[in-house]
C-alpha atoms as a PDB file:
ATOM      1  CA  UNK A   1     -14.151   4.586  17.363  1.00  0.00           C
ATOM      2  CA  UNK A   2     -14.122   1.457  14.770  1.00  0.00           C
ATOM      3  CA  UNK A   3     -14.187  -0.639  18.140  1.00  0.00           C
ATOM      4  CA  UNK A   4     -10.641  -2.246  16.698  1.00  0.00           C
ATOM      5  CA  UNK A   5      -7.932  -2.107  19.338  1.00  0.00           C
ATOM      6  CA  UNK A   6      -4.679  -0.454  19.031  1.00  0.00           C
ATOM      7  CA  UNK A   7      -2.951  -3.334  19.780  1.00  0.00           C
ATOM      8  CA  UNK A   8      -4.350  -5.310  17.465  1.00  0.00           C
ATOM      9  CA  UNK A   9      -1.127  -3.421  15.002  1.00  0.00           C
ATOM     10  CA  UNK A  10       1.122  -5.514  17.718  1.00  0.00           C
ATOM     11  CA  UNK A  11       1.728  -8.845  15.423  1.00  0.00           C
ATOM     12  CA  UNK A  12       1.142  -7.060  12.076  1.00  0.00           C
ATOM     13  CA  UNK A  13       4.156  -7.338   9.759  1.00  0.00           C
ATOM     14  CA  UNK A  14       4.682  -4.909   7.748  1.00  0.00           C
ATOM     15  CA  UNK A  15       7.921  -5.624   5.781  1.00  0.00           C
ATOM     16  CA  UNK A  16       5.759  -9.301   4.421  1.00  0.00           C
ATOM     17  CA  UNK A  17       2.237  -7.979   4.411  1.00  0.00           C
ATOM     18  CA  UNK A  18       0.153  -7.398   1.964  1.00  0.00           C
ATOM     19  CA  UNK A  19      -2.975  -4.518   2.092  1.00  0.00           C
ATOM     20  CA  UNK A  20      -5.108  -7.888   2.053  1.00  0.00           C
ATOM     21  CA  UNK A  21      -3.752  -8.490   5.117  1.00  0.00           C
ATOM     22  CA  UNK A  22      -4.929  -5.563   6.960  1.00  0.00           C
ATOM     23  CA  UNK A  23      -8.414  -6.365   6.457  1.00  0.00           C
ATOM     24  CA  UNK A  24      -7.728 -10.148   7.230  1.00  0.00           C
ATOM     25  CA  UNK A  25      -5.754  -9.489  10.847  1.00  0.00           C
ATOM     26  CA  UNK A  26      -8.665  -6.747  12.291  1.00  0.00           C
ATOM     27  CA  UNK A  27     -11.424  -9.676  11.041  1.00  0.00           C
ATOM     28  CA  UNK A  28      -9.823 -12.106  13.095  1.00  0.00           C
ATOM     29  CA  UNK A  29      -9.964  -9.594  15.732  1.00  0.00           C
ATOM     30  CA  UNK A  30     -12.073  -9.190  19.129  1.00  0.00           C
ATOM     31  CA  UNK A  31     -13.549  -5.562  19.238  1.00  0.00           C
ATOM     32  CA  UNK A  32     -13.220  -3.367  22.214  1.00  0.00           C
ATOM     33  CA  UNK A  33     -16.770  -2.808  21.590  1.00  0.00           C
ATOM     34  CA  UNK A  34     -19.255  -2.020  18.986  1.00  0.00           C
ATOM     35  CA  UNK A  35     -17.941   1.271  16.494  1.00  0.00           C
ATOM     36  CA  UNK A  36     -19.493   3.940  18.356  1.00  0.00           C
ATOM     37  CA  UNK A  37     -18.957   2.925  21.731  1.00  0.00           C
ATOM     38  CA  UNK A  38     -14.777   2.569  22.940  1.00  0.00           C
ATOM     39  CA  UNK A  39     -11.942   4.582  21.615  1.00  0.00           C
ATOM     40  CA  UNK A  40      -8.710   3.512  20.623  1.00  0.00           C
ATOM     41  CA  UNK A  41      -5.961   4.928  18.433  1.00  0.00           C
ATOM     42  CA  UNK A  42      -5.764   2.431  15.222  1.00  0.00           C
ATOM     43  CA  UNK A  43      -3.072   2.457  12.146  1.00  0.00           C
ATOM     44  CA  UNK A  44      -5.074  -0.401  10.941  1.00  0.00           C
ATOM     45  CA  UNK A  45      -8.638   1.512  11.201  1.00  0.00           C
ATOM     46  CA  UNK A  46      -6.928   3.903   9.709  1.00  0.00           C
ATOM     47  CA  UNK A  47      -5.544   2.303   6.638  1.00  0.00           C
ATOM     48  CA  UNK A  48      -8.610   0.576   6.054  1.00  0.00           C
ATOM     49  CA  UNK A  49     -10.669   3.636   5.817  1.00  0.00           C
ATOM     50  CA  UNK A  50      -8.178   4.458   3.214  1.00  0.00           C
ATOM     51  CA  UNK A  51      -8.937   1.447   1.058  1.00  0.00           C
ATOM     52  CA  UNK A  52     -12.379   1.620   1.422  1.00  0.00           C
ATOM     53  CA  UNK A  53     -12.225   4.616  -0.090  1.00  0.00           C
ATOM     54  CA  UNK A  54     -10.494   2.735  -2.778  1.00  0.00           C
ATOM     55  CA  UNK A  55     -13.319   0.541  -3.098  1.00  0.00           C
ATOM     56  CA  UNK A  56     -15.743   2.779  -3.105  1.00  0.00           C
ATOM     57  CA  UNK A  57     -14.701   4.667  -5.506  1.00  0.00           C
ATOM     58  CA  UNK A  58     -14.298   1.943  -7.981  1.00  0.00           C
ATOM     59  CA  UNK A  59     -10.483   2.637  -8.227  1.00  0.00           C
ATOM     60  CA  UNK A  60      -9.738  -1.129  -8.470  1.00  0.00           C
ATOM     61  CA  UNK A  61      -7.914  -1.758 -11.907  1.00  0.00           C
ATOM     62  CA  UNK A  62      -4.838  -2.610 -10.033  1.00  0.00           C
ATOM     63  CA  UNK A  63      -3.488  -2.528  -6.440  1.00  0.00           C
ATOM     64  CA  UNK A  64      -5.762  -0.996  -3.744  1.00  0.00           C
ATOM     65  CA  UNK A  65      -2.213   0.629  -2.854  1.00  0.00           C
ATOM     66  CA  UNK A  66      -1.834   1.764  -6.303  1.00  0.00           C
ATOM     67  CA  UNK A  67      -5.253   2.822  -6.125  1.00  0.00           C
ATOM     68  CA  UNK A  68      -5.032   4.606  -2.718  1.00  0.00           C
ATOM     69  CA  UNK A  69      -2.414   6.551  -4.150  1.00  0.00           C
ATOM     70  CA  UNK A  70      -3.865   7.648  -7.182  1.00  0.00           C
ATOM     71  CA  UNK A  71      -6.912   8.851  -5.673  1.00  0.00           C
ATOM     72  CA  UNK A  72      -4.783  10.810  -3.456  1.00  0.00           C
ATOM     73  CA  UNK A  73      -2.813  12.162  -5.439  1.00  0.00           C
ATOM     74  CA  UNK A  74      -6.075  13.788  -7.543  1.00  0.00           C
ATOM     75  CA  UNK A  75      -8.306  14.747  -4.412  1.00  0.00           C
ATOM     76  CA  UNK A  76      -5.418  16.077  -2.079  1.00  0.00           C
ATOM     77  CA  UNK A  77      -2.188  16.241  -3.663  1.00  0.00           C
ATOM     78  CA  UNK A  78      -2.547  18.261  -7.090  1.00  0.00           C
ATOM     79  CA  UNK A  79      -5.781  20.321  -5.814  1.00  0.00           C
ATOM     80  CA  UNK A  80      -3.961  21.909  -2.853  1.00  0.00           C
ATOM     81  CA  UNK A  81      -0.945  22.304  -4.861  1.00  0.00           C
ATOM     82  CA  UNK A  82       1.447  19.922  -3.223  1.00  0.00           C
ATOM     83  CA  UNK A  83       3.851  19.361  -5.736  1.00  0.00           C
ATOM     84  CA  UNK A  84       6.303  17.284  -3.924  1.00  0.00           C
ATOM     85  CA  UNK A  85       4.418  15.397  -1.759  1.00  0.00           C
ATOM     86  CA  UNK A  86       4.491  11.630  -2.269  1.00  0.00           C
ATOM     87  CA  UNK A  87       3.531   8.306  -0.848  1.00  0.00           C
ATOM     88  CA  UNK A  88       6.066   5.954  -1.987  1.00  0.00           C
ATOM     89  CA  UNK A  89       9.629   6.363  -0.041  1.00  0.00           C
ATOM     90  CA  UNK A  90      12.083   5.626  -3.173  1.00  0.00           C
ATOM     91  CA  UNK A  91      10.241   8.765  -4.915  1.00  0.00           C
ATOM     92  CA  UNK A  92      11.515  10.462  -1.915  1.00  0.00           C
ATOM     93  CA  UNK A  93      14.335   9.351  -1.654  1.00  0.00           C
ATOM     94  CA  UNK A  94      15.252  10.375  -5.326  1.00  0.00           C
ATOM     95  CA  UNK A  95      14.458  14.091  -4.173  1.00  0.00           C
ATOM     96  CA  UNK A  96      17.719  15.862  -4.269  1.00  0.00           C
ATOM     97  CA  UNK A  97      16.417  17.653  -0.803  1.00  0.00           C
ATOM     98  CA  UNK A  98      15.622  14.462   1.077  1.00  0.00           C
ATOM     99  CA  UNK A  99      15.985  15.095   4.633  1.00  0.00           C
ATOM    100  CA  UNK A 100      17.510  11.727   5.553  1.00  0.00           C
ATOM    101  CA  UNK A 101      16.728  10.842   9.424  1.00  0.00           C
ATOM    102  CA  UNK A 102      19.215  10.399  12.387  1.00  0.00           C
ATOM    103  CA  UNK A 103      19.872   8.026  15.693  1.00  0.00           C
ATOM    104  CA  UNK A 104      22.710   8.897  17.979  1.00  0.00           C
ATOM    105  CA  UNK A 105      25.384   6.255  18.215  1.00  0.00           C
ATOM    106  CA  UNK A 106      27.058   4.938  21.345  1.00  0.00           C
ATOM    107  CA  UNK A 107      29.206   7.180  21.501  1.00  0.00           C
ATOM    108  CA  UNK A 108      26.191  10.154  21.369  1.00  0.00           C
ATOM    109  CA  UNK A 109      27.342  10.963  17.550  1.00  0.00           C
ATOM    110  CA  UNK A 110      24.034  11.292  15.470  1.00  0.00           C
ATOM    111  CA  UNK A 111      24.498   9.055  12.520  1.00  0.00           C
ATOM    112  CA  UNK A 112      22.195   8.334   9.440  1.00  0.00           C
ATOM    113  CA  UNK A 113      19.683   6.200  10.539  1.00  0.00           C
ATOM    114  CA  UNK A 114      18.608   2.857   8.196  1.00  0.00           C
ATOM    115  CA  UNK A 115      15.008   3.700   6.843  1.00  0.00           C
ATOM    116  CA  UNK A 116      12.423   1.759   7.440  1.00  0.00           C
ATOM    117  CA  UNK A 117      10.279   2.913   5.150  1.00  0.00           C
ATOM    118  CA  UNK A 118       9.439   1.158   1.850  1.00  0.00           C
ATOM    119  CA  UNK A 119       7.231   1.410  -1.420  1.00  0.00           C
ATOM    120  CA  UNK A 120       3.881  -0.974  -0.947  1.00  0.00           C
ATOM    121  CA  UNK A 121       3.275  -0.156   2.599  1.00  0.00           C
ATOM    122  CA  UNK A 122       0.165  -2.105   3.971  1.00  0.00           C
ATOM    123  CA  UNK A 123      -0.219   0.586   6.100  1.00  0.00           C
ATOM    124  CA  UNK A 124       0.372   3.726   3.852  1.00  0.00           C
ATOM    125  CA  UNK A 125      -3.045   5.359   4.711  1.00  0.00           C
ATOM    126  CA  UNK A 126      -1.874   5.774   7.895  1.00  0.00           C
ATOM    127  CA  UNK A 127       0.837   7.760   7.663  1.00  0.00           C
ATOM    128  CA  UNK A 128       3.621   7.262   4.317  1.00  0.00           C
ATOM    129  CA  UNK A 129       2.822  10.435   3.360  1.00  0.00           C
ATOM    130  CA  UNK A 130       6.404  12.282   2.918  1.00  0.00           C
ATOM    131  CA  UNK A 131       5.902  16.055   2.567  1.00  0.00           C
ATOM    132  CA  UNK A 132       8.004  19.284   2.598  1.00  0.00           C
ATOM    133  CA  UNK A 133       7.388  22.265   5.074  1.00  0.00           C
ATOM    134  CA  UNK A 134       5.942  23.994   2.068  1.00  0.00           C
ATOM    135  CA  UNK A 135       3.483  21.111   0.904  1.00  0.00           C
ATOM    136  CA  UNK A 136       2.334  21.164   4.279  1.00  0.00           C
ATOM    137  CA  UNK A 137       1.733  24.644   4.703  1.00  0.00           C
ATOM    138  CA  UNK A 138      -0.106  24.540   1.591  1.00  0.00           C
ATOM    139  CA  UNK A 139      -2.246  21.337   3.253  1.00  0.00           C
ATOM    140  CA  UNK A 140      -2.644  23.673   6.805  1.00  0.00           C
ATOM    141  CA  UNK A 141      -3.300  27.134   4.707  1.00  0.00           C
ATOM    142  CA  UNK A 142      -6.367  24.820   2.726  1.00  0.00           C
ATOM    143  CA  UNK A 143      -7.700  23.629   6.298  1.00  0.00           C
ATOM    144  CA  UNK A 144      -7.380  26.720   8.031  1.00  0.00           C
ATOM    145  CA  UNK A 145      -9.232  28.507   4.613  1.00  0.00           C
ATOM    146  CA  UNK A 146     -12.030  25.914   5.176  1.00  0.00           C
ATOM    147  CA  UNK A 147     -11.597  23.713   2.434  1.00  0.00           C
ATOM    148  CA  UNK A 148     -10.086  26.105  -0.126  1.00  0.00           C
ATOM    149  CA  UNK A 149      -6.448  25.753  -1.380  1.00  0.00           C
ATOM    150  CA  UNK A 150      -4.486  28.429  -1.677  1.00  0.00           C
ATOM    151  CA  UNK A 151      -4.284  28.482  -5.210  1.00  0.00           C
ATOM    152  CA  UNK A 152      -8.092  29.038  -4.654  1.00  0.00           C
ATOM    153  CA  UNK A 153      -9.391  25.533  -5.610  1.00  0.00           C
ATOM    154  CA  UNK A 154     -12.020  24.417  -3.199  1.00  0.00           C
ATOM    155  CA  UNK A 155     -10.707  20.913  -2.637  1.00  0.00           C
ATOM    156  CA  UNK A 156     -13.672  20.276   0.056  1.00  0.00           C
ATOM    157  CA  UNK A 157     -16.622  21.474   1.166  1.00  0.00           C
ATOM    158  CA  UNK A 158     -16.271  23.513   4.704  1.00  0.00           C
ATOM    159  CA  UNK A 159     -19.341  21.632   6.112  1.00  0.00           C
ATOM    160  CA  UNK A 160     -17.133  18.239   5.137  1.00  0.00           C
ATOM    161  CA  UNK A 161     -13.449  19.698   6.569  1.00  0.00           C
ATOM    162  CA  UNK A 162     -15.396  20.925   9.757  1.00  0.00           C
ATOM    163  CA  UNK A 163     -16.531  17.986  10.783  1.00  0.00           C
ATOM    164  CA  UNK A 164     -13.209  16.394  10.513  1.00  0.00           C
ATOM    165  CA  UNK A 165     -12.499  18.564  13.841  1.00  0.00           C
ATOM    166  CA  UNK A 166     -15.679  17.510  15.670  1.00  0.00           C
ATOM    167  CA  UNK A 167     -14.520  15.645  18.802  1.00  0.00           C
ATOM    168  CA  UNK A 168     -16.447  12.421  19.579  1.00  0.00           C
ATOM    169  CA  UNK A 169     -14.666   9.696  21.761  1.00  0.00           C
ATOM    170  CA  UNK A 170     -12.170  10.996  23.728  1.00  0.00           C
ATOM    171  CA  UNK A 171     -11.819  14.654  22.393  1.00  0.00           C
ATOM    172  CA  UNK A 172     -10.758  12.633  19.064  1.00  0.00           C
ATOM    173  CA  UNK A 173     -11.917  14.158  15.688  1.00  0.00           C
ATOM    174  CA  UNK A 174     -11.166  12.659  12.315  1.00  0.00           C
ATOM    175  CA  UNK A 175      -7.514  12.070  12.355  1.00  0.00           C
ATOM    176  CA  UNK A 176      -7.250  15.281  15.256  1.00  0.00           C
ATOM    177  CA  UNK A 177      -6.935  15.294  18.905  1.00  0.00           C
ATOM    178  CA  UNK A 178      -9.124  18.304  19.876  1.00  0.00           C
ATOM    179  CA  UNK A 179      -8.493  20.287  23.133  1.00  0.00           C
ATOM    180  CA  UNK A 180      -7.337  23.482  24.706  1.00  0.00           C
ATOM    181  CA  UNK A 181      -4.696  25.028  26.187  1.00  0.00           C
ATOM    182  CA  UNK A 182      -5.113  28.311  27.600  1.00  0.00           C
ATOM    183  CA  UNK A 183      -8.626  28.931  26.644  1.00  0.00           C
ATOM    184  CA  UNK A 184      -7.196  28.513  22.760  1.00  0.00           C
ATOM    185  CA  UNK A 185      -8.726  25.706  21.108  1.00  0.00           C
ATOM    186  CA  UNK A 186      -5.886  23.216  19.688  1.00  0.00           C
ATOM    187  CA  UNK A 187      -6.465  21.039  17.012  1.00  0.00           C
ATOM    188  CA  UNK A 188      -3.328  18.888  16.555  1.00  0.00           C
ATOM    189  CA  UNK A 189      -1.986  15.697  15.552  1.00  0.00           C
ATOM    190  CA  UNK A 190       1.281  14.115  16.337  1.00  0.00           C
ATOM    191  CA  UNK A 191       3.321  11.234  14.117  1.00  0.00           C
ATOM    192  CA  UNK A 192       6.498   9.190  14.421  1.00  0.00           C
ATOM    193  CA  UNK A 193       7.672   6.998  11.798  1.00  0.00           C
ATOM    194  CA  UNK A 194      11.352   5.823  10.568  1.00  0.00           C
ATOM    195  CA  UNK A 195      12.903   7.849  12.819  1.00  0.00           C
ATOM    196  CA  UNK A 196      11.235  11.197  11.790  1.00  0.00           C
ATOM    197  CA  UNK A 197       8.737  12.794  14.406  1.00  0.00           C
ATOM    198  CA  UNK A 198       6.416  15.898  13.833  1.00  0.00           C
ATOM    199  CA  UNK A 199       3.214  17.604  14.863  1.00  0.00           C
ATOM    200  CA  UNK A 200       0.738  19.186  12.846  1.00  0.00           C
ATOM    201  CA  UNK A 201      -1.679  21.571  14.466  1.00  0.00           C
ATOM    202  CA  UNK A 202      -4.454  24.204  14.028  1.00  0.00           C
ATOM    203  CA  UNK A 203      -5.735  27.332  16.326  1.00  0.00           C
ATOM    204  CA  UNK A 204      -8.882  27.884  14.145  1.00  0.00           C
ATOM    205  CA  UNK A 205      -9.970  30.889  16.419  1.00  0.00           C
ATOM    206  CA  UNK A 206      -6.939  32.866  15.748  1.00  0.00           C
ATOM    207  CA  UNK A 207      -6.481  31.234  11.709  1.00  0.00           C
ATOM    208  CA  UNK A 208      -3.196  29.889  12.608  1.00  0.00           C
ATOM    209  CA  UNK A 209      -1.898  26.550  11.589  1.00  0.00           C
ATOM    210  CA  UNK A 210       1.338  25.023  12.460  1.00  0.00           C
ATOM    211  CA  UNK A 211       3.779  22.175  11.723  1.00  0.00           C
ATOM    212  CA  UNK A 212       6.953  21.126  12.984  1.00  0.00           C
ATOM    213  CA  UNK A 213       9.001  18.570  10.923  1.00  0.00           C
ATOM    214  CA  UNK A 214      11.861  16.916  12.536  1.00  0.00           C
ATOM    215  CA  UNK A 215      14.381  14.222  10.989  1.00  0.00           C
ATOM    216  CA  UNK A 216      15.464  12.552  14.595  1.00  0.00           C
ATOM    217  CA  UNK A 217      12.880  10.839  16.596  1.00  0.00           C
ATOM    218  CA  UNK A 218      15.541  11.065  19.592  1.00  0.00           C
ATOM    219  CA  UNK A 219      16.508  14.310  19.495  1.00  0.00           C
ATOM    220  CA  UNK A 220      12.872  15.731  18.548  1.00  0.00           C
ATOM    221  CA  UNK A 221      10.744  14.524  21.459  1.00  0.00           C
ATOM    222  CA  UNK A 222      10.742  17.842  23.378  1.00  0.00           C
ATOM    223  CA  UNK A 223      10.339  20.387  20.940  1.00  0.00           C
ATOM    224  CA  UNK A 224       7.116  17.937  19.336  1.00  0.00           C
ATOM    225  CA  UNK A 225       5.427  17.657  22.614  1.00  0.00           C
ATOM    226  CA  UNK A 226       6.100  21.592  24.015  1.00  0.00           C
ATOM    227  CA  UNK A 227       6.347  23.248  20.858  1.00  0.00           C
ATOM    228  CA  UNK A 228       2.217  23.776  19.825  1.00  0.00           C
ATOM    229  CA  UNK A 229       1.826  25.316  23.817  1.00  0.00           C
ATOM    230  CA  UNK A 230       4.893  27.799  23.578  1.00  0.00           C
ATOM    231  CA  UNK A 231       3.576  28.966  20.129  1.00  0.00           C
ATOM    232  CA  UNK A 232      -0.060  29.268  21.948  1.00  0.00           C
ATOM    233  CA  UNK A 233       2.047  31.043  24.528  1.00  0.00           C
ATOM    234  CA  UNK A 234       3.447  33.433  22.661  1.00  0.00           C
ATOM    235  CA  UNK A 235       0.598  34.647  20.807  1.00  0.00           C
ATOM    236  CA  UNK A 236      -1.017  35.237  24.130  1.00  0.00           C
ATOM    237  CA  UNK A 237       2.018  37.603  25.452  1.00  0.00           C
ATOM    238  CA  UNK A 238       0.978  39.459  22.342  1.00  0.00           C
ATOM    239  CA  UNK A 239      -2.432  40.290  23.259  1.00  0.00           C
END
């Protein structure tokens, strides 16, 4: 609800960027409206909310990439207990289990795909996080515990995490589409990037959290966009 719109991403290169840039293209923007008053999804809200955080925390002795990362790594990363979880895509891709991703060729072969991905993102607060199943099960067990890791750090206050799932525009929370399916409330967010698509998700009535990694943006599509309502689904054929 930063008033910046989505499409604003549309001429924003990337690959010859630099973070600088981000706050230079949405300044030379025209605003849906003033924050507060139009919604619209935004990588580059996003990402600057990121580097303010940068700022404001004083973390400026180098890069505000270098200093994104850093304060991620001590407020998110090492509290929760996510040991593999990184931001920069060749410390990823030196992990032994790498999960490269795949396109299907013409003739309907899937193939290793050509990443996309690269160290210095502009963008990196917006989604160049790279994460195992178990990182992020870690990440869902501290959000579902209110703010507590599982290792039993309290890594934010509840009052603080709560209000992350507080729908304001258009059933949109902080970073979470909020909403319901079945009377269950479902707090979920979907991403696609370099090929790889997932969902993340929480049912904070029944203390369930969910995620669903997949390494093929092709073949993924159905079981991303049906698989949080057959889970909700199943727990009701339970009851």
């Amino acid at each position: 609800q930063s008033g910046i719109p989505d499409d604003a991403e549309d001429d924003f290169d990337s690959d010859y960027a630099t973070v600088e840039d981000v706050f230079e293209v949405v300044a030379d923007t025209p605003l849906l409206g003033m924050p507060g008053e139009a919604f619209s999804y935004s990588n580059l809200s996003a990402s600057i909310a990121g580097y303010i955080g940068v700022l404001a925390a004083g973390e400026t002795d180098n890069s505000l990439y270098d200093g994104y990362e850093q304060l991620l790594q001590t407020y998110v990363l090492d509290p929760i207990g996510m040991k593999t979880a990184v931001l920069r895509a060749s410390a990823a891709q030196n992990n032994p289990n790498y999960g490269k991703s795949y396109i299907f060729d013409m003739e309907g072969t899937a193939v290793v795909a050509e990443s996309e991905d690269f160290d210095g993102d502009p963008l990196a607060p917006s989604g160049s996080l790279k994460a195992s199943v178990a990182d992020m099960a870690r990440y869902l067990s501290t959000q579902i515990n209110r703010g507590q890791a599982p290792n039993g750090t309290r890594v934010v206050s509840e009052a603080n995490l709560m209000a992350t799932w507080k729908p304001a525009l258009e059933d949109y929370g902080m970073g979470w589409e909020v909403g319901e399916y079945e009377d269950v409330v479902l707090i979920s967010h979907e991403g696609a990037f370099d090929n790889y698509l997932s969902v993340i998700g929480l049912l904070p009535e029944q203390d369930i959290g969910f995620v669903i990694l997949t390494n093929s943006e092709e073949a993924g599509g159905r079981l991303i966009d049906e698989g949080p309502y057959v889970l909700i689904e199943l727990l009701l054929g339970d009851e």
